[in-house]
Protein backbone atom coordinates (compact mmCIF):
# COMPACT_ATOMS: atom_id res chain seq x y z
CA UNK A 1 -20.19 45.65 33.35
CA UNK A 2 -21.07 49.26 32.51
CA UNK A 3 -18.54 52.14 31.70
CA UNK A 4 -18.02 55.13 33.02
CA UNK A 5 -19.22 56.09 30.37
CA UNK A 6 -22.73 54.58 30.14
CA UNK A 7 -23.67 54.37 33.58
CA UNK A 8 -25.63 57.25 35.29
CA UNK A 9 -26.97 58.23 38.67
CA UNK A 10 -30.64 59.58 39.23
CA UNK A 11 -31.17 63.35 38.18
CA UNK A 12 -33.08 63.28 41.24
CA UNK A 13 -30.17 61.67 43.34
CA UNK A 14 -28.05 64.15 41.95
CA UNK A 15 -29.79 67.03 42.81
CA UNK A 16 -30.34 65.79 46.93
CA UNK A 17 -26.38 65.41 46.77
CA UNK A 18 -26.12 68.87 45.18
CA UNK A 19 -28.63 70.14 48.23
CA UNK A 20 -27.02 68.49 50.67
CA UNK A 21 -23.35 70.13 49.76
CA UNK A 22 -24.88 73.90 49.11
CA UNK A 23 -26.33 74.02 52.98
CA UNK A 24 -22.68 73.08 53.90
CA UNK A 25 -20.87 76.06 51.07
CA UNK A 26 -24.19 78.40 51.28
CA UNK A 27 -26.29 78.40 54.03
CA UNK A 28 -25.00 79.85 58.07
CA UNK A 29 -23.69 78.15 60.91
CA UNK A 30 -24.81 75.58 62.72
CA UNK A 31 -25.38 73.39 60.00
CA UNK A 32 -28.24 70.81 60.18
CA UNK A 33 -26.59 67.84 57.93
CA UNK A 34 -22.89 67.96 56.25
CA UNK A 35 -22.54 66.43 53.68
CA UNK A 36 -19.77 67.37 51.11
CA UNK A 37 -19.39 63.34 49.50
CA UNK A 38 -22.09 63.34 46.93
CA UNK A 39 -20.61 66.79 45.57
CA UNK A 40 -17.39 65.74 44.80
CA UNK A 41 -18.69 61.57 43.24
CA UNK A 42 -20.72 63.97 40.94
CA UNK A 43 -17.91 66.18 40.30
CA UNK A 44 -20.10 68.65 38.68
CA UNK A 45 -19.01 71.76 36.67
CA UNK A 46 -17.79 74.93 38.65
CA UNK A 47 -20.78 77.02 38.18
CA UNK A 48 -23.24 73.82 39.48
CA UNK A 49 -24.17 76.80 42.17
CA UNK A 50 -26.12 78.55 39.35
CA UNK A 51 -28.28 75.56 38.52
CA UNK A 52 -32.03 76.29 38.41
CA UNK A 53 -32.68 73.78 40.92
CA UNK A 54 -30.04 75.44 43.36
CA UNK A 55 -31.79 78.70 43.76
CA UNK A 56 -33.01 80.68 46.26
CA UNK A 57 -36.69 79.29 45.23
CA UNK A 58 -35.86 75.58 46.07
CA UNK A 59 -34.77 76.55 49.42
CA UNK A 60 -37.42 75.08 51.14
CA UNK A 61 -36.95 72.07 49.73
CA UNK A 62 -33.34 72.02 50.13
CA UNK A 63 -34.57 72.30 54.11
CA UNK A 64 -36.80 69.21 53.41
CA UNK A 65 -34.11 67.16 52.29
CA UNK A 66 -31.45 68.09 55.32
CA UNK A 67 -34.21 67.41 57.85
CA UNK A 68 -35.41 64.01 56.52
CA UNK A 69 -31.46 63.38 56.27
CA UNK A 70 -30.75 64.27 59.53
CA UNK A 71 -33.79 62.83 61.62
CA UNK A 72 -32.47 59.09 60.32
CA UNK A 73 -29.09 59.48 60.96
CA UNK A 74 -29.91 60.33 64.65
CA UNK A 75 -32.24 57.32 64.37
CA UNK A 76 -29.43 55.36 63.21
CA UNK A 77 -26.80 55.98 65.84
CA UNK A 78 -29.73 55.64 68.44
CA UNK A 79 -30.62 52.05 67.00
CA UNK A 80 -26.98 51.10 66.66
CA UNK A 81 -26.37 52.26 70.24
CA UNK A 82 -29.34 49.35 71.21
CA UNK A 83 -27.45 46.69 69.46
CA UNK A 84 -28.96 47.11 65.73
CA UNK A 85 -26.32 45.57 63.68
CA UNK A 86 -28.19 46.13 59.97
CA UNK A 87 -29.13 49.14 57.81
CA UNK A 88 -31.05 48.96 54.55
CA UNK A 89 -31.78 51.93 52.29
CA UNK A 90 -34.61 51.39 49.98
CA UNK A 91 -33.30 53.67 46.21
CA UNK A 92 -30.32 54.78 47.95
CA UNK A 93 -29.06 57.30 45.55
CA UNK A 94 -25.82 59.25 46.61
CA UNK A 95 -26.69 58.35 50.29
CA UNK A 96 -23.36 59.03 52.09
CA UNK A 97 -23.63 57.51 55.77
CA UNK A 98 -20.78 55.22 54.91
CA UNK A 99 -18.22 57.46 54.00
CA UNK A 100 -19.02 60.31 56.18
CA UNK A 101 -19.61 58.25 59.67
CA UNK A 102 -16.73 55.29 59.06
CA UNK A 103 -16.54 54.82 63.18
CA UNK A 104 -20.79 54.41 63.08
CA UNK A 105 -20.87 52.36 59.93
CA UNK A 106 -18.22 49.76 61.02
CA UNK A 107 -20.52 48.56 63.47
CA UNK A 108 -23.34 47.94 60.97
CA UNK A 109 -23.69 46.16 57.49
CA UNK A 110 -24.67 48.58 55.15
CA UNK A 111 -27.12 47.35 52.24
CA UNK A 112 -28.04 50.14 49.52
CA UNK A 113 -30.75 49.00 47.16
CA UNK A 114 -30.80 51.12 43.75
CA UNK A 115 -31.27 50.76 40.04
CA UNK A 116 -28.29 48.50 38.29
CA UNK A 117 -27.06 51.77 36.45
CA UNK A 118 -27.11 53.73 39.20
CA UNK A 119 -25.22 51.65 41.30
CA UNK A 120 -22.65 50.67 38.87
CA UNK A 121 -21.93 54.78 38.60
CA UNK A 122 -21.86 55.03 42.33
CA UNK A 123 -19.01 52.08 42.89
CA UNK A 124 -17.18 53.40 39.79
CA UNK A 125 -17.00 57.20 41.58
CA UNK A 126 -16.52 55.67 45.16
CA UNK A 127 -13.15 53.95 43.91
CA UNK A 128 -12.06 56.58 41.78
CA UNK A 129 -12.39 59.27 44.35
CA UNK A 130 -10.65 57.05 47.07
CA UNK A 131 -13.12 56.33 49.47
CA UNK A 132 -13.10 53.08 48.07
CA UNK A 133 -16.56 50.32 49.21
CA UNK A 134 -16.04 49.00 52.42
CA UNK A 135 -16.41 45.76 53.33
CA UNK A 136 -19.49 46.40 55.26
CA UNK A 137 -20.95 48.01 52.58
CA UNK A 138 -23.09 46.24 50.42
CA UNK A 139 -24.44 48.01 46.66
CA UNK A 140 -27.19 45.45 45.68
CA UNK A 141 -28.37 46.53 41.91
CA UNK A 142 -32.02 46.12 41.81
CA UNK A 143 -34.51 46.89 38.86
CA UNK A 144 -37.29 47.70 40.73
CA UNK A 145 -38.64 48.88 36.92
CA UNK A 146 -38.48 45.54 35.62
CA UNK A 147 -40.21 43.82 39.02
CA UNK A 148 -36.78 42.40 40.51
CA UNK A 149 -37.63 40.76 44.22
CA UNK A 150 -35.69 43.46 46.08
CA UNK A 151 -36.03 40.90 49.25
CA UNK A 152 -34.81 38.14 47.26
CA UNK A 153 -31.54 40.34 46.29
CA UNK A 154 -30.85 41.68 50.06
CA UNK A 155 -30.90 38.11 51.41
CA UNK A 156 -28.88 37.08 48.81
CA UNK A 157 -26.29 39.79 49.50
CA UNK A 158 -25.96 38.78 53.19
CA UNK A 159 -28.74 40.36 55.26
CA UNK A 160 -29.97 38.49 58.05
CA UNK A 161 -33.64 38.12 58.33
CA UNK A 162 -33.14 36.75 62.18
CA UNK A 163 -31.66 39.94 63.23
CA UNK A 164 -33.21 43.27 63.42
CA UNK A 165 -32.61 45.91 60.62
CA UNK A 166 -33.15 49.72 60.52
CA UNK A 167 -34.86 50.19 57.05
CA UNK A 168 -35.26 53.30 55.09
CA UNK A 169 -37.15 54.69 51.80
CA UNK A 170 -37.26 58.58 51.49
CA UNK A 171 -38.32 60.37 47.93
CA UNK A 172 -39.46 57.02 46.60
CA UNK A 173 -43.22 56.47 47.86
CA UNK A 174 -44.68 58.89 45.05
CA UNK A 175 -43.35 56.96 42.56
CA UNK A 176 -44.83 54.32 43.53
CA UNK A 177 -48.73 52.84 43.46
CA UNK A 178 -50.70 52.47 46.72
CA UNK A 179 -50.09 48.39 46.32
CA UNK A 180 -46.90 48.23 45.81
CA UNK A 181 -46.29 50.54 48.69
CA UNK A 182 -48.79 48.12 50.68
CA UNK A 183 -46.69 45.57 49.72
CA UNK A 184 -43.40 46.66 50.98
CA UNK A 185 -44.95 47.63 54.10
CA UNK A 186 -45.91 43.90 54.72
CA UNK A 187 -42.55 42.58 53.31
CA UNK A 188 -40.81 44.97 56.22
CA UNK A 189 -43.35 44.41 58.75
CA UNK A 190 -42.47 40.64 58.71
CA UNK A 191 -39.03 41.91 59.61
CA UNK A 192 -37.52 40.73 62.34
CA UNK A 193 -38.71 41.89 66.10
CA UNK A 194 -37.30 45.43 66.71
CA UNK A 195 -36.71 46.61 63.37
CA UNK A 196 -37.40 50.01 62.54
CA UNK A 197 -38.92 51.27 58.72
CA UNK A 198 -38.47 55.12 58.10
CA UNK A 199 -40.33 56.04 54.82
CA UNK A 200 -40.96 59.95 53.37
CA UNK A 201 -44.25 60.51 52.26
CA UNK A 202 -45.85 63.42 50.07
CA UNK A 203 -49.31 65.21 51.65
CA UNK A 204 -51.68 65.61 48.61
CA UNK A 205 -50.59 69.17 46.91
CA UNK A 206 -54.12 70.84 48.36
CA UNK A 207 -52.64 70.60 51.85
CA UNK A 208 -49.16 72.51 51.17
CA UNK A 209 -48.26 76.01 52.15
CA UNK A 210 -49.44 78.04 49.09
CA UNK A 211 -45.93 79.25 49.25
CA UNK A 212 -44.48 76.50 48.41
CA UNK A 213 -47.35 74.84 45.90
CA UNK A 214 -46.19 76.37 42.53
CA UNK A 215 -43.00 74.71 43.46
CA UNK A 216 -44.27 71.23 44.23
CA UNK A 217 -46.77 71.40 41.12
CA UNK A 218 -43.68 72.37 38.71
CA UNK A 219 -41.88 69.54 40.31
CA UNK A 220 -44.51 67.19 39.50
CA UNK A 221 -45.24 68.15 36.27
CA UNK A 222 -41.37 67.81 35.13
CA UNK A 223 -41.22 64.23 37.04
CA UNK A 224 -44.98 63.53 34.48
CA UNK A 225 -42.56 64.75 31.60
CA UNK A 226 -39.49 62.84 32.34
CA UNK A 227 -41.61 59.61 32.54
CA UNK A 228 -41.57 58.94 36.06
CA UNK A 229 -45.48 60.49 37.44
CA UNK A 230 -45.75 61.10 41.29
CA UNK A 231 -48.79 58.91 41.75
CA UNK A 232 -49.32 58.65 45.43
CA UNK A 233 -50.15 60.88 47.87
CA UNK A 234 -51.04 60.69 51.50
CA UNK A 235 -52.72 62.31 54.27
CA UNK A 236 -50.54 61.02 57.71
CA UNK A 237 -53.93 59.08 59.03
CA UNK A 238 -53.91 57.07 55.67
CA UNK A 239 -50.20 56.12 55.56
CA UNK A 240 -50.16 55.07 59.31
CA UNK A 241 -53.40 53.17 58.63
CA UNK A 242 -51.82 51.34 56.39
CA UNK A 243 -48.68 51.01 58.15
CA UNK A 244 -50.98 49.00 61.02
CA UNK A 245 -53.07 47.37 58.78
CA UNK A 246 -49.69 45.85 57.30
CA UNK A 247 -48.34 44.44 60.65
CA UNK A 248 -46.30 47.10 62.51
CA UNK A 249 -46.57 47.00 66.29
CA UNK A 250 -45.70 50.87 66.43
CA UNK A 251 -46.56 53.81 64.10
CA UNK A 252 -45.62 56.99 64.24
CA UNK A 253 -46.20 60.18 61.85
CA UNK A 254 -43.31 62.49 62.03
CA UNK A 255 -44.28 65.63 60.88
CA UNK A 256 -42.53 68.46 59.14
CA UNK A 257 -42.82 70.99 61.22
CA UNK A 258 -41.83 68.56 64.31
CA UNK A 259 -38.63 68.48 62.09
CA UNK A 260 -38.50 71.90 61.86
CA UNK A 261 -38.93 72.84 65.61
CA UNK A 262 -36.20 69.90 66.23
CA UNK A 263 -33.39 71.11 63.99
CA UNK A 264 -34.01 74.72 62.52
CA UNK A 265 -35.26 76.49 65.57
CA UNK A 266 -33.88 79.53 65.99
CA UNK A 267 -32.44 80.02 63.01
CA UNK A 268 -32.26 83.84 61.13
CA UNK A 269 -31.50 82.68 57.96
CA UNK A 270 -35.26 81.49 56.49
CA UNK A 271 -34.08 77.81 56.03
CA UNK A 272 -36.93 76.00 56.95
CA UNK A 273 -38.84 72.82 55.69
CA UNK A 274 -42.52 73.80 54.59
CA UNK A 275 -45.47 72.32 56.61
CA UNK A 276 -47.69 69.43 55.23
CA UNK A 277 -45.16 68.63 52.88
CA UNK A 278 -42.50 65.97 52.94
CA UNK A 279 -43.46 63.82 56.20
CA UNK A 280 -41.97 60.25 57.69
CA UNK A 281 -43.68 57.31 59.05
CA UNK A 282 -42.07 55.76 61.42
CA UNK A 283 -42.69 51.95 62.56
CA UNK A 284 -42.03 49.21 64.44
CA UNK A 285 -41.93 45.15 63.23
């Protein structure tokens, strides 16, 4: 087993926890996602506020994050409200559903696929913060690098493939190549009747706001340099032709500005996900 020492979490897991617990310090009332957990497992230094990534420029996608966030927690507690009893989440990073909703969670079993490292980190900060891994709560290490059978590893950690699952995969599709992303798609459209697949998707960088494209460019160019390229991109007619032409009974496109409209309407303060960014399929096995 890895130290606390040695193991890590994402850089990019880090900085959606980070996002998450500025709206709640930073940005006004009502707030569209709380989410203070991931702050204090990182445990960051004092001034984490000045970080590069946490100014005023990234507030967009700070926006991006909370709505994605918040559209599939509402899912959640809809599905679970139907009878749903299972959750997966696809490179689950600092996700905090568990510890934040314990009275919603307890009526699920929780399965959070990430990297071995990064979930060895995650169950080392969980216990010494006190919130401790429930028993529902399943961290399943897989090295989706190396080519581990991520179905292979949830069945083996208890999921039922009878029963109906609400699955999730948000800021992982660019990472990945059009066939492996085919091939999920078929792996969760063979799912169970009912179950429900929620993946983010990016629009190719020609179809952003111009406000925003500098942003998404220098975002992509440091993921290039770090080692891990964004290499797909999607217009929403591709993705949900895919999405059919893998199985699902349903698709849906959820768009960002739908998001918007939903959950920042009204608001004074700017915060606001950009259009034809960040988007969500939605369907149906």
């Amino acid at each position: 087993m890895q130290d606390e020492h040695t193991a890590k979490p994402d850089n990019t897991a880090v900085r959606t926890a980070l996002w998450r617990a500025l709206h709640v310090q930073m940005d006004a009332s009502p707030h569209v996602f709380e989410d203070e957990v991931g702050l204090k497992l990182v445990a960051p230094d004092d001034d984490w506020r000045s970080r590069p990534d946490m100014s005023s420029f990234t507030k967009p996608f700070r926006a991006a994050i909370l709505a994605r966030a918040r559209f599939i927690e509402d899912l959640v507690e809809e599905q679970v409200s139907r009878g749903i009893g299972q959750y997966v989440l696809l490179g689950a990073g600092l996700d905090s559903f568990a510890q934040r909703k314990p009275e919603l969670a307890s009526q699920l079993r929780i399965f959070e696929l990430d990297q071995p490292e990064s979930q060895e980190w995650k169950r080392q900060r969980l216990l010494a913060t006190g919130f401790g891994v429930a028993d529902h709560l399943k961290l399943v290490p897989v090295d989706f690098e190396a080519g581990d059978n991520w179905l292979e590893r949830l069945v083996a950690s208890g999921f039922d493939a009878k029963r109906p699952a609400v699955v999730t995969s948000t800021g992982v599709s660019m990472y990945l190549s059009k066939d492996a992303i085919v091939a999920t798609l078929r792996q969760i459209s063979a799912f169970a009747s009912g179950s429900t697949f929620v993946m983010s998707f990016l629009c190719p960088i020609e179809m952003l706001d111009p406000g925003i494209r500098i942003g998404v460019e220098r975002a992509a160019e440091g993921a290039r340099a770090s080692g891990t390229p964004w290499i797909s991109f999607f217009k929403p007619d591709e993705i949900m032709a895919l999405a059919r032409a893998a199985g699902f009974k349903k698709v849906q496109h959820v768009s960002a500005a739908a998001l918007a409209e939903r959950y920042f309407s009204g608001r004074t303060d700017g915060l606001r996900p950009p259009n034809n960014s960040e988007e969500l399929l939605v369907a149906t096995a």
